[in-house]
N, C-alpha and C. Protein backbone atom coordinates (compact mmCIF):
# COMPACT_ATOMS: atom_id res chain seq x y z
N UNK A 1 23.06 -14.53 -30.38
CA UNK A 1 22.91 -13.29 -29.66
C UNK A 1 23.31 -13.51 -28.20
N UNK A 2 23.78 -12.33 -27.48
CA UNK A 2 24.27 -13.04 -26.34
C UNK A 2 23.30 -12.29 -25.16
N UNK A 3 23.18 -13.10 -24.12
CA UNK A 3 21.98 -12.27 -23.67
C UNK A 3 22.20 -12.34 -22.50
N UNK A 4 21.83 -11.03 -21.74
CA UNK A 4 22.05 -10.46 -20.27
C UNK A 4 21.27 -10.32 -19.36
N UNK A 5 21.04 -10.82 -18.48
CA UNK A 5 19.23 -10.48 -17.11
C UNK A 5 19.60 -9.34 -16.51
N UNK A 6 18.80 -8.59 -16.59
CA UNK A 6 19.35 -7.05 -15.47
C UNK A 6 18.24 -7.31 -14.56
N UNK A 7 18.50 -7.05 -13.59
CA UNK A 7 17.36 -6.68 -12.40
C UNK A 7 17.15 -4.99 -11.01
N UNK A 8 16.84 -4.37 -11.37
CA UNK A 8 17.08 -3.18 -10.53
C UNK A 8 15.23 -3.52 -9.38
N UNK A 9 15.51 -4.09 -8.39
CA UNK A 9 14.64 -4.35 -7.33
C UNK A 9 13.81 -2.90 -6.97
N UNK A 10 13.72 -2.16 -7.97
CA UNK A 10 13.08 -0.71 -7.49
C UNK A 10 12.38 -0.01 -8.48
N UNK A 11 12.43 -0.79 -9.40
CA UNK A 11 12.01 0.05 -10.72
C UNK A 11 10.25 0.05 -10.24
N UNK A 12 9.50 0.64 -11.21
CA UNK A 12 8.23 0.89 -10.81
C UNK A 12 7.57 0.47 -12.33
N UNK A 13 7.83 0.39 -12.99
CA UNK A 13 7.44 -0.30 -14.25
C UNK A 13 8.62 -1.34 -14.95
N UNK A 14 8.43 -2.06 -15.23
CA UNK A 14 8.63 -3.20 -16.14
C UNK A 14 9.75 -2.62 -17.30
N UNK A 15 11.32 -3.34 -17.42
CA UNK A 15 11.70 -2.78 -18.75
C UNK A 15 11.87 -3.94 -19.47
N UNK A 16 11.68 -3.38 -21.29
CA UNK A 16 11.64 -4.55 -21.57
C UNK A 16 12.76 -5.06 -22.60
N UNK A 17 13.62 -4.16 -22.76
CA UNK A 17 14.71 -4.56 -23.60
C UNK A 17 15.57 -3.21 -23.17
N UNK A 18 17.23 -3.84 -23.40
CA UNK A 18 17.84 -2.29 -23.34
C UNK A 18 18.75 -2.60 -24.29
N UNK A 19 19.44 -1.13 -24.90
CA UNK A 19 19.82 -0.69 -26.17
C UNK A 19 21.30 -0.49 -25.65
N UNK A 20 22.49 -0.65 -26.27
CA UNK A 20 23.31 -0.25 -26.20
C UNK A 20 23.83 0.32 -27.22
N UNK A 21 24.59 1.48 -27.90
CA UNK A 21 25.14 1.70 -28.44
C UNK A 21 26.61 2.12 -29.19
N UNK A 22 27.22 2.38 -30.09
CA UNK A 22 28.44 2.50 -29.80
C UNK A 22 29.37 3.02 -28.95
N UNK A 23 29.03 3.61 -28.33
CA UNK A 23 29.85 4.84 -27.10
C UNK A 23 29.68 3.64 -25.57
N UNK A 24 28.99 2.18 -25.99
CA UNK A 24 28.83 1.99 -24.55
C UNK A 24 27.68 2.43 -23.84
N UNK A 25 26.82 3.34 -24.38
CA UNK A 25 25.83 3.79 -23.59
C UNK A 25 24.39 3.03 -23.75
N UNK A 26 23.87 3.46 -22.29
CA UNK A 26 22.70 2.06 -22.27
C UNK A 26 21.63 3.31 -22.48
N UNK A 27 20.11 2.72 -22.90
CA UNK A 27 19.40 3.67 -23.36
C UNK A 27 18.54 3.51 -22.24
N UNK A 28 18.17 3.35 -20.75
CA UNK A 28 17.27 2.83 -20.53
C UNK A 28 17.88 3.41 -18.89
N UNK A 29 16.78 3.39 -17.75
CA UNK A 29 16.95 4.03 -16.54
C UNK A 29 18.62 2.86 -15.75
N UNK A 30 18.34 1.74 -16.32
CA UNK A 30 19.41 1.17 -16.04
C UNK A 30 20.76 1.22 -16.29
N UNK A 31 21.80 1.44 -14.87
CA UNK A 31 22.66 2.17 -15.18
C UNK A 31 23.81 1.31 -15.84
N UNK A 32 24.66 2.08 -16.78
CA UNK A 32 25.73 2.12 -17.11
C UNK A 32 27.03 0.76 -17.05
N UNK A 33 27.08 0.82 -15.72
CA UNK A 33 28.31 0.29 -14.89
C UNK A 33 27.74 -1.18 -14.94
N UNK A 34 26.17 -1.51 -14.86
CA UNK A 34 26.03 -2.92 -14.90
C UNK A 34 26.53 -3.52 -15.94
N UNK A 35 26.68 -2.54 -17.39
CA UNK A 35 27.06 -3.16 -18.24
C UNK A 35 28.22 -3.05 -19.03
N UNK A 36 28.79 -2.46 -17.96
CA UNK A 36 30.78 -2.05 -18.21
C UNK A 36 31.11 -3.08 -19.17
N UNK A 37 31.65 -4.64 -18.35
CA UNK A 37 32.44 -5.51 -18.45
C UNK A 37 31.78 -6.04 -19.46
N UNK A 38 31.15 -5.59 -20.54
CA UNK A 38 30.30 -6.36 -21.20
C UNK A 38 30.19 -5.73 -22.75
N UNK A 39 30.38 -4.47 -22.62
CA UNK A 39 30.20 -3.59 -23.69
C UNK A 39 30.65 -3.76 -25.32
N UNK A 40 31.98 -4.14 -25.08
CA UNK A 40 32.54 -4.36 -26.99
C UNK A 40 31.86 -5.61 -27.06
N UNK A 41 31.44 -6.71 -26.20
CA UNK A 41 30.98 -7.51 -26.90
C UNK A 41 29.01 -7.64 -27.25
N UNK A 42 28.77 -6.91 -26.31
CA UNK A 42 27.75 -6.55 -26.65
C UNK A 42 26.73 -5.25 -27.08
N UNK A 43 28.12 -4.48 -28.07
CA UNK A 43 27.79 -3.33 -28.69
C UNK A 43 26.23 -3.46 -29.57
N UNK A 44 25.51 -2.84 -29.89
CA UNK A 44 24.59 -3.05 -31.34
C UNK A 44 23.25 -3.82 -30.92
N UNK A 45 23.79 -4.70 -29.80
CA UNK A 45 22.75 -5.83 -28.95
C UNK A 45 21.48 -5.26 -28.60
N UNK A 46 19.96 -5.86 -28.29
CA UNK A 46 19.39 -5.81 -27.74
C UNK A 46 19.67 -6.42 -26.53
N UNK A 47 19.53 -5.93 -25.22
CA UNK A 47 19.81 -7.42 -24.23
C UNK A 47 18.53 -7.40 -23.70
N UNK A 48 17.50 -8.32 -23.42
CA UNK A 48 16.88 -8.87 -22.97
C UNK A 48 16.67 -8.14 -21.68
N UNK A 49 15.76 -8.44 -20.57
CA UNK A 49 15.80 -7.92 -19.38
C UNK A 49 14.49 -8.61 -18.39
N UNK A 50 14.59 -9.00 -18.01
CA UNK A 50 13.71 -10.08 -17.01
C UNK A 50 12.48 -8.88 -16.65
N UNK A 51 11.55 -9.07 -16.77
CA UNK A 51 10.62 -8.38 -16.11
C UNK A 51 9.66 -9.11 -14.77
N UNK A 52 9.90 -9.23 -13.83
CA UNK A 52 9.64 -10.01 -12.79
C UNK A 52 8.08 -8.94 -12.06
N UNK A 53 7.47 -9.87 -11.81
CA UNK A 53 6.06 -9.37 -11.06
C UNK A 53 6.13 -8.32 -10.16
N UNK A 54 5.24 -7.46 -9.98
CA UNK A 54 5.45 -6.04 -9.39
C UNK A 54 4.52 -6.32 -8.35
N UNK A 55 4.77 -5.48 -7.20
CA UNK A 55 3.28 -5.83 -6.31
C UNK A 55 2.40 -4.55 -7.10
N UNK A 56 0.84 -5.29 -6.54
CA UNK A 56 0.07 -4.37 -6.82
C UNK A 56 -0.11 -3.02 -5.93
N UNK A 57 -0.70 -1.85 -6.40
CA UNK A 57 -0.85 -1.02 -5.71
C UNK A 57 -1.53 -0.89 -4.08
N UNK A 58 -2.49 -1.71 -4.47
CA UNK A 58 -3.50 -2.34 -3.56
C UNK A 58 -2.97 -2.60 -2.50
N UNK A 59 -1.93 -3.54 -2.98
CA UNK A 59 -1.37 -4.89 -1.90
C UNK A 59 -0.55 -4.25 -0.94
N UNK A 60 0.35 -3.22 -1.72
CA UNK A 60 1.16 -2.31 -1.15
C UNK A 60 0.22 -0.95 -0.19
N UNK A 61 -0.32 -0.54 -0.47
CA UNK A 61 -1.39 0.09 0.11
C UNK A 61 -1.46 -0.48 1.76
N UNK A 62 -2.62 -1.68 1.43
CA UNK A 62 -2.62 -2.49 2.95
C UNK A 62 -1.62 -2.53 3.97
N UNK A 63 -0.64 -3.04 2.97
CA UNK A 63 0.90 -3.44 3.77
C UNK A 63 1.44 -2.35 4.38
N UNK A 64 1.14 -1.55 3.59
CA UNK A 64 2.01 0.11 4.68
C UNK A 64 0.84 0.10 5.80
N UNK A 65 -0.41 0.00 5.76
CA UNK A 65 -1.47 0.31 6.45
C UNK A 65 -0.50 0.06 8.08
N UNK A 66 -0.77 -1.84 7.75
CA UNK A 66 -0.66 -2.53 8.61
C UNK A 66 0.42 -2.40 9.20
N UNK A 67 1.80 -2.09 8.39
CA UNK A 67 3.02 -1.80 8.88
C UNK A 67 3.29 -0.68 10.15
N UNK A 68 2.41 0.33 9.40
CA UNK A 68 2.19 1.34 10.19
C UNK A 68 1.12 1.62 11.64
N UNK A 69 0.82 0.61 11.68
CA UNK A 69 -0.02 0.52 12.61
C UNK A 69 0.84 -0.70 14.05
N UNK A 70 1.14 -1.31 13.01
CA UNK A 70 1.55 -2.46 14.25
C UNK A 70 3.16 -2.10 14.28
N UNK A 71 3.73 -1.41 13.62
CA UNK A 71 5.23 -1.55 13.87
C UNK A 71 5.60 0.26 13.29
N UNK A 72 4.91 1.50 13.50
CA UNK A 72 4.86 2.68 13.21
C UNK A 72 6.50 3.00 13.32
N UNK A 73 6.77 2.81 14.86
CA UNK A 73 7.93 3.84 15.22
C UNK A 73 9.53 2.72 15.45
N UNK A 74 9.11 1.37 14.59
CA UNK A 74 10.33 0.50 14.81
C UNK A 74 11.11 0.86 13.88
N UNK A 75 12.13 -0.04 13.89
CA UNK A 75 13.08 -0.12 12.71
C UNK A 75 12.52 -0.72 11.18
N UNK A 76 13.29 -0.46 10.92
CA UNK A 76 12.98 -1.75 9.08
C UNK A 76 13.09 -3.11 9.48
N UNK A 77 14.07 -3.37 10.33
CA UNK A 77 13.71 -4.90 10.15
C UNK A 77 13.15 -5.39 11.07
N UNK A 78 12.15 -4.58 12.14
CA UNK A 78 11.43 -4.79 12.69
C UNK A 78 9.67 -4.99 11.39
N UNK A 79 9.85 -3.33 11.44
CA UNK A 79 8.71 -3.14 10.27
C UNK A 79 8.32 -4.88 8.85
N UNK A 80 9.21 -4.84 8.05
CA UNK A 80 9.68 -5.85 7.60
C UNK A 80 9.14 -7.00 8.13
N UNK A 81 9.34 -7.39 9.80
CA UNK A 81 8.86 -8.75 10.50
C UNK A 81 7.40 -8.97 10.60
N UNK A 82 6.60 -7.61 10.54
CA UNK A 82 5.15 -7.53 10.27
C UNK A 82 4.80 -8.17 8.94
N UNK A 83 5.70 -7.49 8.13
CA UNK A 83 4.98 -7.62 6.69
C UNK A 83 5.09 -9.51 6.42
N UNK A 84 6.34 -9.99 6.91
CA UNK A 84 6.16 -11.10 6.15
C UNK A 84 5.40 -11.69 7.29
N UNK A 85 5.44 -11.79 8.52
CA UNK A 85 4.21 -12.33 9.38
C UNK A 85 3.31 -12.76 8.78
N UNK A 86 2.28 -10.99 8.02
CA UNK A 86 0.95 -11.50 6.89
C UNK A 86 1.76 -12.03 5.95
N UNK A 87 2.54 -12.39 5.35
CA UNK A 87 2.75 -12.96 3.95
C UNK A 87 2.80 -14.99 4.42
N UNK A 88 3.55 -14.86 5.70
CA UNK A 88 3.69 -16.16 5.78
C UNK A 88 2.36 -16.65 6.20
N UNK A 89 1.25 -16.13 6.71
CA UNK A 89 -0.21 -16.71 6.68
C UNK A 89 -0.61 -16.89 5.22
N UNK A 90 -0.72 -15.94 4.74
CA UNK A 90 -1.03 -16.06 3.20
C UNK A 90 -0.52 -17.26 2.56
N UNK A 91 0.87 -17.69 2.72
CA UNK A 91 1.28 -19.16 2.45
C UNK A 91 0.82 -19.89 3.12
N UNK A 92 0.28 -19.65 4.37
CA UNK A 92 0.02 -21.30 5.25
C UNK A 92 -1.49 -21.32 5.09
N UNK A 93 -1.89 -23.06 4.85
CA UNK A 93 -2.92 -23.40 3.98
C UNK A 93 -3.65 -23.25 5.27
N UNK A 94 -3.88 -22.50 6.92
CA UNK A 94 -5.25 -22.62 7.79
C UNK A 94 -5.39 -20.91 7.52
N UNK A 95 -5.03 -19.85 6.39
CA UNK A 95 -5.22 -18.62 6.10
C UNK A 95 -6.22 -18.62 4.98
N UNK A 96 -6.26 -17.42 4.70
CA UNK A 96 -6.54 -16.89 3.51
C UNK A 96 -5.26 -16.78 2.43
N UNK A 97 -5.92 -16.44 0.79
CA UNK A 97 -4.52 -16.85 0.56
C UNK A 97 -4.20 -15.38 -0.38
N UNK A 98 -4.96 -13.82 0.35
CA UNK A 98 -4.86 -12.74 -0.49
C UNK A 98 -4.18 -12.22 0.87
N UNK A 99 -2.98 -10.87 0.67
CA UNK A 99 -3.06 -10.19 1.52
C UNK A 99 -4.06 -9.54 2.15
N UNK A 100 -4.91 -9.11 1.42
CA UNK A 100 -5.62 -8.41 2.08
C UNK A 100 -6.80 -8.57 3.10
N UNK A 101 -7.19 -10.35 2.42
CA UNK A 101 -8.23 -10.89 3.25
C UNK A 101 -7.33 -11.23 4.62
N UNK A 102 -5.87 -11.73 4.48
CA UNK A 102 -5.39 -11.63 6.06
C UNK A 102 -5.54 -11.05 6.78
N UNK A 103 -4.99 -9.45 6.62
CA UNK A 103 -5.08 -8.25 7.29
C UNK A 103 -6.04 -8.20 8.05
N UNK A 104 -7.26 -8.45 7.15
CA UNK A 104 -8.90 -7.73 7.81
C UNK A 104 -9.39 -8.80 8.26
N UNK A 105 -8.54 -10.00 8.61
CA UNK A 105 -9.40 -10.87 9.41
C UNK A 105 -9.66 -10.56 10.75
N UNK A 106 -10.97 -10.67 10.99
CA UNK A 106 -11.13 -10.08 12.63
C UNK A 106 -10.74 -10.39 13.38
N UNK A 107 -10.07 -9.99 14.26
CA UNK A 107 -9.54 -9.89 15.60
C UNK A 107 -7.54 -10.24 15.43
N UNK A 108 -7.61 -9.94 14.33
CA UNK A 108 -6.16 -9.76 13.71
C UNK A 108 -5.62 -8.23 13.47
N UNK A 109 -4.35 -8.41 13.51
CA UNK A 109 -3.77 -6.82 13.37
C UNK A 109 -4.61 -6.06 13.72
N UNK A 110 -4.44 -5.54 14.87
CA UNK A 110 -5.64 -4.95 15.74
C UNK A 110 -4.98 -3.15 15.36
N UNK A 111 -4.07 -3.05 14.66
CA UNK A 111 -3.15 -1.77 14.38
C UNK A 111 -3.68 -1.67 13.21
N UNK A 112 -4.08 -2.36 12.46
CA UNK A 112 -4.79 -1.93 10.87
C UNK A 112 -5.63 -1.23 10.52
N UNK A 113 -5.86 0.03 10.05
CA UNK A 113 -7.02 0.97 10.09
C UNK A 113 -7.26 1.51 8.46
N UNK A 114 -8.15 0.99 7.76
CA UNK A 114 -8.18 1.63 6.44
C UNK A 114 -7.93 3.28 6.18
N UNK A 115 -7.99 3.94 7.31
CA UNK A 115 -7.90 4.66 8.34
C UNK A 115 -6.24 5.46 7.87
N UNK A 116 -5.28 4.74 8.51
CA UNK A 116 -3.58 5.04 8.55
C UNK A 116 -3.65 5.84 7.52
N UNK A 117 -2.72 6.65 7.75
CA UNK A 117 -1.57 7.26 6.58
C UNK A 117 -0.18 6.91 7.00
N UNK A 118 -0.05 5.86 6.34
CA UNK A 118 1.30 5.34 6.49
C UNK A 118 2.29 6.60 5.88
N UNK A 119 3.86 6.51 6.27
CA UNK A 119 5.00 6.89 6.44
C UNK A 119 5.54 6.58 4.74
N UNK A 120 6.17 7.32 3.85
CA UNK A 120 6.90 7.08 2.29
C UNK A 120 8.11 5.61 3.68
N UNK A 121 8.38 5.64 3.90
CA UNK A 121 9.47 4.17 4.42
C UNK A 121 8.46 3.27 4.27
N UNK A 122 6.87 3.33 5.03
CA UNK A 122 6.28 2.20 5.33
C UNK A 122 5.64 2.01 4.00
N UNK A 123 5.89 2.70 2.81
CA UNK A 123 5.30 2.18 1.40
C UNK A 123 6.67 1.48 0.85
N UNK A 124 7.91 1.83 1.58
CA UNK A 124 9.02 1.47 0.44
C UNK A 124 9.27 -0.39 1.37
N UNK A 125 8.99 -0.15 2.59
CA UNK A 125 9.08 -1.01 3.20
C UNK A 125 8.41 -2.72 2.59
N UNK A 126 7.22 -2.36 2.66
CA UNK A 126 5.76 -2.91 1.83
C UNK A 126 6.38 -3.65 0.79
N UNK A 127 6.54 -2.26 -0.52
CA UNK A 127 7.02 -2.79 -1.44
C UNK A 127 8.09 -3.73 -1.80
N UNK A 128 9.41 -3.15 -0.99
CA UNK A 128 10.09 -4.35 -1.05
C UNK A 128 10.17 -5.62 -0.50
N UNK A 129 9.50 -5.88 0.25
CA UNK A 129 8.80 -7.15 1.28
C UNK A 129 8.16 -7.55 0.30
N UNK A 130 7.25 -7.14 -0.23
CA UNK A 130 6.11 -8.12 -1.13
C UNK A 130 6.88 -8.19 -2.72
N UNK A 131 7.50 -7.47 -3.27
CA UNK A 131 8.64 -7.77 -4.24
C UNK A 131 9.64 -8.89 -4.23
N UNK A 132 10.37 -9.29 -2.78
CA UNK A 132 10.83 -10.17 -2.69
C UNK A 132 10.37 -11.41 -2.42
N UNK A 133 8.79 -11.31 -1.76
CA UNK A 133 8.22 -12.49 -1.69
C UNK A 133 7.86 -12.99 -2.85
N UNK A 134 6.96 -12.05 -3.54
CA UNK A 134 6.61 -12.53 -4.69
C UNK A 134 7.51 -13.58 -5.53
N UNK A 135 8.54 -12.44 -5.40
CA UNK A 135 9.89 -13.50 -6.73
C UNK A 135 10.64 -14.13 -5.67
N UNK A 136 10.45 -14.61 -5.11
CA UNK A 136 11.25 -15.48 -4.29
C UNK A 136 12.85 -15.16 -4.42
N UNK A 137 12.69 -13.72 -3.46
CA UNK A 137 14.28 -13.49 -3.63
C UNK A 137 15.08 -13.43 -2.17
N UNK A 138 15.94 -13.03 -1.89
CA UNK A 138 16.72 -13.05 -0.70
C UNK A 138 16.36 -12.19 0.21
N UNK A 139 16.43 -11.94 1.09
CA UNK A 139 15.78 -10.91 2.31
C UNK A 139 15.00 -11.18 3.35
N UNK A 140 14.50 -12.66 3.30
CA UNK A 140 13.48 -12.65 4.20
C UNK A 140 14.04 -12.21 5.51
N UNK A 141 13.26 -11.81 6.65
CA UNK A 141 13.49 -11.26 8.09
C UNK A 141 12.77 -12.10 8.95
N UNK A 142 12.03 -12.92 8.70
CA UNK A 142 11.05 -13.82 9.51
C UNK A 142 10.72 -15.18 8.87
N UNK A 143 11.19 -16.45 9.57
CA UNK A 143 11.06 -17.73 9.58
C UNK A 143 9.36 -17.82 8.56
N UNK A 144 9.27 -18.65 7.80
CA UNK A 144 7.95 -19.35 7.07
C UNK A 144 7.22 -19.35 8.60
N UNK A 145 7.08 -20.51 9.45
CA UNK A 145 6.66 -20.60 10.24
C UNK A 145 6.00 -19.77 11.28
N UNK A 146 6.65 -18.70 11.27
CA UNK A 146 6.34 -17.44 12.61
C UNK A 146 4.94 -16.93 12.26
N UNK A 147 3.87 -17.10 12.69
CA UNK A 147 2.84 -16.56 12.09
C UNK A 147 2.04 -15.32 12.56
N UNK A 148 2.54 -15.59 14.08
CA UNK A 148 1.97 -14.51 15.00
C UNK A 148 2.77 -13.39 15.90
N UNK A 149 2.19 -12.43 16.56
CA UNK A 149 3.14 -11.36 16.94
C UNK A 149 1.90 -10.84 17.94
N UNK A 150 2.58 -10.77 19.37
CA UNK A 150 2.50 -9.08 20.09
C UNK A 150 3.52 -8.93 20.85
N UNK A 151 3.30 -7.43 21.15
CA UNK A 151 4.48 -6.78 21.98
C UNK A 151 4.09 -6.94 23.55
N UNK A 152 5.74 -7.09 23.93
CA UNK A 152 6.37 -7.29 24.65
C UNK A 152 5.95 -5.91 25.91
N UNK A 153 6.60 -6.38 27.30
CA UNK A 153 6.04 -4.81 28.28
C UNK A 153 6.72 -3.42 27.75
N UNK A 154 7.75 -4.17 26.91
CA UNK A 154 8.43 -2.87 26.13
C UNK A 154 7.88 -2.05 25.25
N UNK A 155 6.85 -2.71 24.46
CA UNK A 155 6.18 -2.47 23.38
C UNK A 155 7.24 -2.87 22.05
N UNK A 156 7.91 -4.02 22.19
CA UNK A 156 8.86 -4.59 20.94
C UNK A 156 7.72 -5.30 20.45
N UNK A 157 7.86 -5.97 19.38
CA UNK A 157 6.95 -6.94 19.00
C UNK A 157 7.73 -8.54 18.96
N UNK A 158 7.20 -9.49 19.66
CA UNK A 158 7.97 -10.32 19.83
C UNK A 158 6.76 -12.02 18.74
N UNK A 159 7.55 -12.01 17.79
CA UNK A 159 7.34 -13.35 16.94
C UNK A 159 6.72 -14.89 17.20
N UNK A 160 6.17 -15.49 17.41
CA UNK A 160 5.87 -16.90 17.97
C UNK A 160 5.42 -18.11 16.89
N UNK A 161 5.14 -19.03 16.84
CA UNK A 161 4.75 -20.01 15.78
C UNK A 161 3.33 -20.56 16.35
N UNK A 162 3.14 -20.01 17.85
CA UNK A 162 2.14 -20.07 17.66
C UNK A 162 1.19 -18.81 19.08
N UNK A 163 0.14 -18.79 18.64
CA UNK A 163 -0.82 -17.63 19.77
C UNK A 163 -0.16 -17.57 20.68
N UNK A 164 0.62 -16.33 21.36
CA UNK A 164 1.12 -15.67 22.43
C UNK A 164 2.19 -17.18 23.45
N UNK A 165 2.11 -18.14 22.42
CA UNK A 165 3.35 -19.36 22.97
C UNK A 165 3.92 -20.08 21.94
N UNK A 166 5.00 -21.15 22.08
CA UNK A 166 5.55 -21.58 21.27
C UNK A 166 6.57 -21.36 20.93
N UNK A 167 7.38 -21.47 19.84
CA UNK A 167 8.82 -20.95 19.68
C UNK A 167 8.80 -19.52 19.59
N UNK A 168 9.95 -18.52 20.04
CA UNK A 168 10.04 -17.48 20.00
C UNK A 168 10.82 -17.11 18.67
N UNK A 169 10.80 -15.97 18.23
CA UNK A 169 11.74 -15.74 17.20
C UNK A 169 12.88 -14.89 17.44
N UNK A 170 14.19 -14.91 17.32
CA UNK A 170 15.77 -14.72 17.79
C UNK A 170 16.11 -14.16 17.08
N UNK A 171 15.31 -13.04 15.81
CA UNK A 171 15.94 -12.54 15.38
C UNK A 171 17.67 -12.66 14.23
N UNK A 172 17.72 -13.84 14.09
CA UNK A 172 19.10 -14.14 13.69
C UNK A 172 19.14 -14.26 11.98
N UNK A 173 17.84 -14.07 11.60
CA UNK A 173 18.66 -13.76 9.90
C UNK A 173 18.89 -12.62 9.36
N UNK A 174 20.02 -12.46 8.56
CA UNK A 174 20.05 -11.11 8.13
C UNK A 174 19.57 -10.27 7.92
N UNK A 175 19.34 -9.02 8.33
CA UNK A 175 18.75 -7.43 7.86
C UNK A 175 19.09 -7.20 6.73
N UNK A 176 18.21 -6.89 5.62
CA UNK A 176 18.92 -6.78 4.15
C UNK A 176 18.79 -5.27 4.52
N UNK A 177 18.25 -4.63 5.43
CA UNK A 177 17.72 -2.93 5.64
C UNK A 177 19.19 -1.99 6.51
N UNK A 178 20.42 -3.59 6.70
CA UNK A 178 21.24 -2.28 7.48
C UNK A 178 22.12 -1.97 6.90
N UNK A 179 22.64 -0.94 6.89
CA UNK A 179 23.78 -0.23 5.83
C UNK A 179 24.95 -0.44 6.23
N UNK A 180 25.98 -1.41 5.17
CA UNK A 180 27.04 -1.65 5.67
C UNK A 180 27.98 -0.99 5.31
């Protein structure tokens, strides 16, 4: 059997097989064109389809909270530099190791309000930040290391490795958020 990984980074549930049939057509929200170059030979096929970990509702919840609080009126790949901020504590072993116990650690993200009504961006934001962390995929916007953040007299938010000193962050890895 010959077998194919699809991945659509947006889906909201899990798929777990897709159908093709004679005409070429796929049975499933996944489109078409992924599976052009592929079709006469994999007419009749089940293909397989990776179902990779979803964030939880929860997690995503917080994350807009916080997004929205500490980085409301920035860009995405500003917004984005918040989220993995908490994610890269969550990896480093002097944290907690849930999002959420980060967030609400006291005297942290002083913008976090169970409070917020985050922005539909600052949920899509969230989600795809903690989607790509989870599965360890491409996108990051902020160094492992960078753990901490405040803004600048501008009100930018400026990155450090460590409390208000230390290395700064330069901004220099790719924006997966700008439209080319």
């Amino acid at each position: 059997m010959i077998q194919m990984f699809l991945l659509s980074a947006m889906l909201l549930t899990p798929i777990k097989a897709v159908q093709i049939d004679e005409g070429c057509n796929v049975s499933t929200t996944i489109s078409a064109m992924a599976c052009e170059p592929f079709c006469e030979e994999l007419e009749g096929y089940e293909i397989p389809v990776t179902t990779l970990p979803m964030p939880s509702k929860s997690d995503v919840e917080i994350m807009a909270k916080v997004i929205h609080g500490e980085a409301g009126i920035c860009s995405d790949l500003q917004k984005s530099a918040v989220a993995w901020c908490v994610l890269n504590r969550v990896d480093w072993f002097e944290y907690p190791n849930t999002i959420a116990e980060v967030i609400k650690q006291p005297h942290q993200f002083k913008g976090y309000s169970p409070d917020k009504k985050p922005t539909e961006d600052d949920y899509r934001i969230a989600w795809d930040v903690i989607f790509r962390w989870m599965n360890d995929l491409e996108g990051r916007t902020l160094p492992r290391e960078f753990l901490f953040f405040h803004a600048d007299k501008k009100g930018k938010n400026v990155f450090t490795t460590n409390h208000k000193k230390g290395r700064t962050w330069d901004w220099s890895l790719p924006d997966p958020y700008e439209i080319r």
